[in-house]
C-alpha atoms as a PDB file:
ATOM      1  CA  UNK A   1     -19.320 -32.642 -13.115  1.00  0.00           C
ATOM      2  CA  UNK A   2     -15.249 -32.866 -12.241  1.00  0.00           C
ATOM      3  CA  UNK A   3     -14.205 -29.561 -10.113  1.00  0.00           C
ATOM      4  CA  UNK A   4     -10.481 -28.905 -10.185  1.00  0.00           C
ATOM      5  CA  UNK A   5      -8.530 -26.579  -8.850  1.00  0.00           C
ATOM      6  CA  UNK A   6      -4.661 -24.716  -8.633  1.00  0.00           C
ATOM      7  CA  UNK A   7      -3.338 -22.736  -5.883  1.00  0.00           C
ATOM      8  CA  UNK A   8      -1.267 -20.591  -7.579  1.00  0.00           C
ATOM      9  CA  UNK A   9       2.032 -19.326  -5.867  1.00  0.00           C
ATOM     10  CA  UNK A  10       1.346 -15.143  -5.999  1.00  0.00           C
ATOM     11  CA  UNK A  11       1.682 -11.854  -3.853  1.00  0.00           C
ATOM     12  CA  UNK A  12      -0.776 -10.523  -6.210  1.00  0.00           C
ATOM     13  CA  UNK A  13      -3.844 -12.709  -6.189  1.00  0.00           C
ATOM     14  CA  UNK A  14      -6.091 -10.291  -4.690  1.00  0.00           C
ATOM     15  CA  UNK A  15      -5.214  -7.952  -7.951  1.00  0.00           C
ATOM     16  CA  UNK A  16      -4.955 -10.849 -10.712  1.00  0.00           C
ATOM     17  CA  UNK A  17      -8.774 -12.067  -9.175  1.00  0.00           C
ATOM     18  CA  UNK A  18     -10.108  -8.299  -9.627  1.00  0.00           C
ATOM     19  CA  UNK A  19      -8.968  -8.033 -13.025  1.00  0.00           C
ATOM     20  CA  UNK A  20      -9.711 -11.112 -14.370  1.00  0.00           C
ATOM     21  CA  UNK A  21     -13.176 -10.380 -12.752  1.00  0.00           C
ATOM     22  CA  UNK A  22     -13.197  -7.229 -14.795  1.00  0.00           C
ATOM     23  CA  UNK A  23     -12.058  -8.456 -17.872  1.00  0.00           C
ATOM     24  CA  UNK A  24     -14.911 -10.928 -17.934  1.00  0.00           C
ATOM     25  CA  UNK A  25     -17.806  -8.927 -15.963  1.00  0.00           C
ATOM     26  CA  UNK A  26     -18.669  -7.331 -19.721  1.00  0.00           C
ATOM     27  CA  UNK A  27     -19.549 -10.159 -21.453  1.00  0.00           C
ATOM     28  CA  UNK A  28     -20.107 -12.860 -18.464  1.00  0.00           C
ATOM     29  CA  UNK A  29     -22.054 -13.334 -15.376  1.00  0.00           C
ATOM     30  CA  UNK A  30     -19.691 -12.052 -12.568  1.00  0.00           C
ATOM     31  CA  UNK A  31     -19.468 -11.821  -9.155  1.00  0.00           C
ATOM     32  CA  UNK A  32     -16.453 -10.687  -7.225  1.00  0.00           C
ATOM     33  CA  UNK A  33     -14.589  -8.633  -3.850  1.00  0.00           C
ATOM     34  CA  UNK A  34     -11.219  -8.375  -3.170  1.00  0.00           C
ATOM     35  CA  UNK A  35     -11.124 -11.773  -1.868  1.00  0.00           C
ATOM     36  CA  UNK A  36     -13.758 -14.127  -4.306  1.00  0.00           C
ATOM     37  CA  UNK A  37     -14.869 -14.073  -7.725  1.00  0.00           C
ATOM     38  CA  UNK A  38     -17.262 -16.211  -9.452  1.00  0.00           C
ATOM     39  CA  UNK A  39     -17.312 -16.523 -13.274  1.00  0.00           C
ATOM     40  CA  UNK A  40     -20.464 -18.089 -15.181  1.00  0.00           C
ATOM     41  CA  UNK A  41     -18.508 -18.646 -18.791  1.00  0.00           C
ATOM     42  CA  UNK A  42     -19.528 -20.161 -21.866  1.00  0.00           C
ATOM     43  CA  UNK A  43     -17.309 -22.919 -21.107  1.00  0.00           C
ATOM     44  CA  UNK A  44     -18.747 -23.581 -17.341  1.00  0.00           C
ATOM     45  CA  UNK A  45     -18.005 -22.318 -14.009  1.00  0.00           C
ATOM     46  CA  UNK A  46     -14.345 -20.323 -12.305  1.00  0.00           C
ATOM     47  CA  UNK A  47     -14.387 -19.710  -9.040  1.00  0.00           C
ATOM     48  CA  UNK A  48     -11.168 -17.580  -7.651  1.00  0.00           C
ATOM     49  CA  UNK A  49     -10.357 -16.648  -3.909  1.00  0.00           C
ATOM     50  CA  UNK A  50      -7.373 -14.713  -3.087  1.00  0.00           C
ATOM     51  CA  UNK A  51      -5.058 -14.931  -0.064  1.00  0.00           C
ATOM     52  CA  UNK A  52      -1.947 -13.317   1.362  1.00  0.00           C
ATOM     53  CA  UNK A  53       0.482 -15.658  -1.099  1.00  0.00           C
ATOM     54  CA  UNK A  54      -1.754 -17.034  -3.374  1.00  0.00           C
ATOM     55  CA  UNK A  55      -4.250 -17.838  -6.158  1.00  0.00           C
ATOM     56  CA  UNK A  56      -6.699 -20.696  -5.618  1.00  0.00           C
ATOM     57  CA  UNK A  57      -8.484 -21.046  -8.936  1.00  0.00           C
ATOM     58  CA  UNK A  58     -11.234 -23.868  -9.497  1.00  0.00           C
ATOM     59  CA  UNK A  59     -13.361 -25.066 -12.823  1.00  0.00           C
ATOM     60  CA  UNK A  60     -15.908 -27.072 -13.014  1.00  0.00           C
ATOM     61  CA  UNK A  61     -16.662 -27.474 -17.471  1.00  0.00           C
ATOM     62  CA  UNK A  62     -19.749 -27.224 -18.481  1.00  0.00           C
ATOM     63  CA  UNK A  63     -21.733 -30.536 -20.164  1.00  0.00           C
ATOM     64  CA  UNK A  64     -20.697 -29.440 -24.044  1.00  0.00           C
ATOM     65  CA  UNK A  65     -17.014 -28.304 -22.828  1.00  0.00           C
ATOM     66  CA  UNK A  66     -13.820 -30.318 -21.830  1.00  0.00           C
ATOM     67  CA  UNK A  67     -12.205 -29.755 -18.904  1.00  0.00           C
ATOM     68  CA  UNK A  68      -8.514 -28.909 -20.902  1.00  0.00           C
ATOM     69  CA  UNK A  69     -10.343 -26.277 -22.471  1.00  0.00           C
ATOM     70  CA  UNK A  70     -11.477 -24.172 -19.713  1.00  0.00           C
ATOM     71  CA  UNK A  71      -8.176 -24.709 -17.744  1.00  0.00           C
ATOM     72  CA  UNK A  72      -6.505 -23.352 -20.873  1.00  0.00           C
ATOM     73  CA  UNK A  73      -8.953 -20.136 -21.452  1.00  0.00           C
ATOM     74  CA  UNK A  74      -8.633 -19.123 -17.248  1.00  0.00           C
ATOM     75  CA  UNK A  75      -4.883 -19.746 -17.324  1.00  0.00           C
ATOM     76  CA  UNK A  76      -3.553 -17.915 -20.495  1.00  0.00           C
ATOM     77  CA  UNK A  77      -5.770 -14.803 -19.422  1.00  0.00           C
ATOM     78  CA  UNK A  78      -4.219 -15.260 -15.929  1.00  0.00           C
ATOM     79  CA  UNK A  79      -1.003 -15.212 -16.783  1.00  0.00           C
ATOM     80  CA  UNK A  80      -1.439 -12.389 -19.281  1.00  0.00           C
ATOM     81  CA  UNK A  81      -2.306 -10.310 -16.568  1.00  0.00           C
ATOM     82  CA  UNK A  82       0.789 -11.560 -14.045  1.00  0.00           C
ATOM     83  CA  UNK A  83       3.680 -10.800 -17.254  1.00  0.00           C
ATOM     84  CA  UNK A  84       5.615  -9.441 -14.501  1.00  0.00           C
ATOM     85  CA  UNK A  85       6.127 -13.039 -12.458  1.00  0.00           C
ATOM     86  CA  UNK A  86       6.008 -16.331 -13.905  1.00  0.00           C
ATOM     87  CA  UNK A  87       2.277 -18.343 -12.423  1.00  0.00           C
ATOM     88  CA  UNK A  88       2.522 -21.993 -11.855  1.00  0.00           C
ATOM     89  CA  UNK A  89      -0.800 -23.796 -12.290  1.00  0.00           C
ATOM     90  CA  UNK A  90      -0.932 -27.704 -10.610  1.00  0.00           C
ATOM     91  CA  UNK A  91      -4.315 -28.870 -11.172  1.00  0.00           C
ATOM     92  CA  UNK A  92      -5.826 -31.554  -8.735  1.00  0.00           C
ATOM     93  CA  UNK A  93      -9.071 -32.703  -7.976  1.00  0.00           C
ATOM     94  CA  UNK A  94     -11.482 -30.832  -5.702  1.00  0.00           C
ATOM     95  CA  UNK A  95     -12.214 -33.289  -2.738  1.00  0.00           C
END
């Protein structure tokens, strides 16, 4: 399966990766510290890892799922969370 991922311009990634981490760890597989997070959703697999100025999110779909849909789901909860700062997503391909 296709693995893409966004670094995301942020000075709050550690914070956005712990809550979205949260949000999910009640009804998803989750593993996460300040710095990683892994996601097992529905739709396939999130990984996040924080540094000092940004967001590196990647998603690999699962077989049923498109790849549009689960960059969708992890971006609008993403930037629900950041309402104070505008996030910029630029998906590429995971070499």
């Amino acid at each position: 399966m296709t693995t893409f991922t966004a670094v995301v311009p942020t000075a709050s990634a550690s914070r956005y990766l712990q809550q979205l981490c949260k949000h999910w760890a009640h009804k998803f597989p989750v593993e996460f510290t300040t710095q990683h997070g892994e996601i097992e959703l529905p739709l396939g697999r999130c990984a996040l890892d924080a540094g000092p100025d940004a967001l590196t999110v990647s998603v690999k779909p699962g077989e049923a799922f498109g790849l549009d849909r689960i960059r969708a789901v992890v971006e609008d909860h993403l930037k629900r969370f950041a309402f104070r700062e505008t996030l910029e997503f630029r998906w590429t391909l995971a070499a």
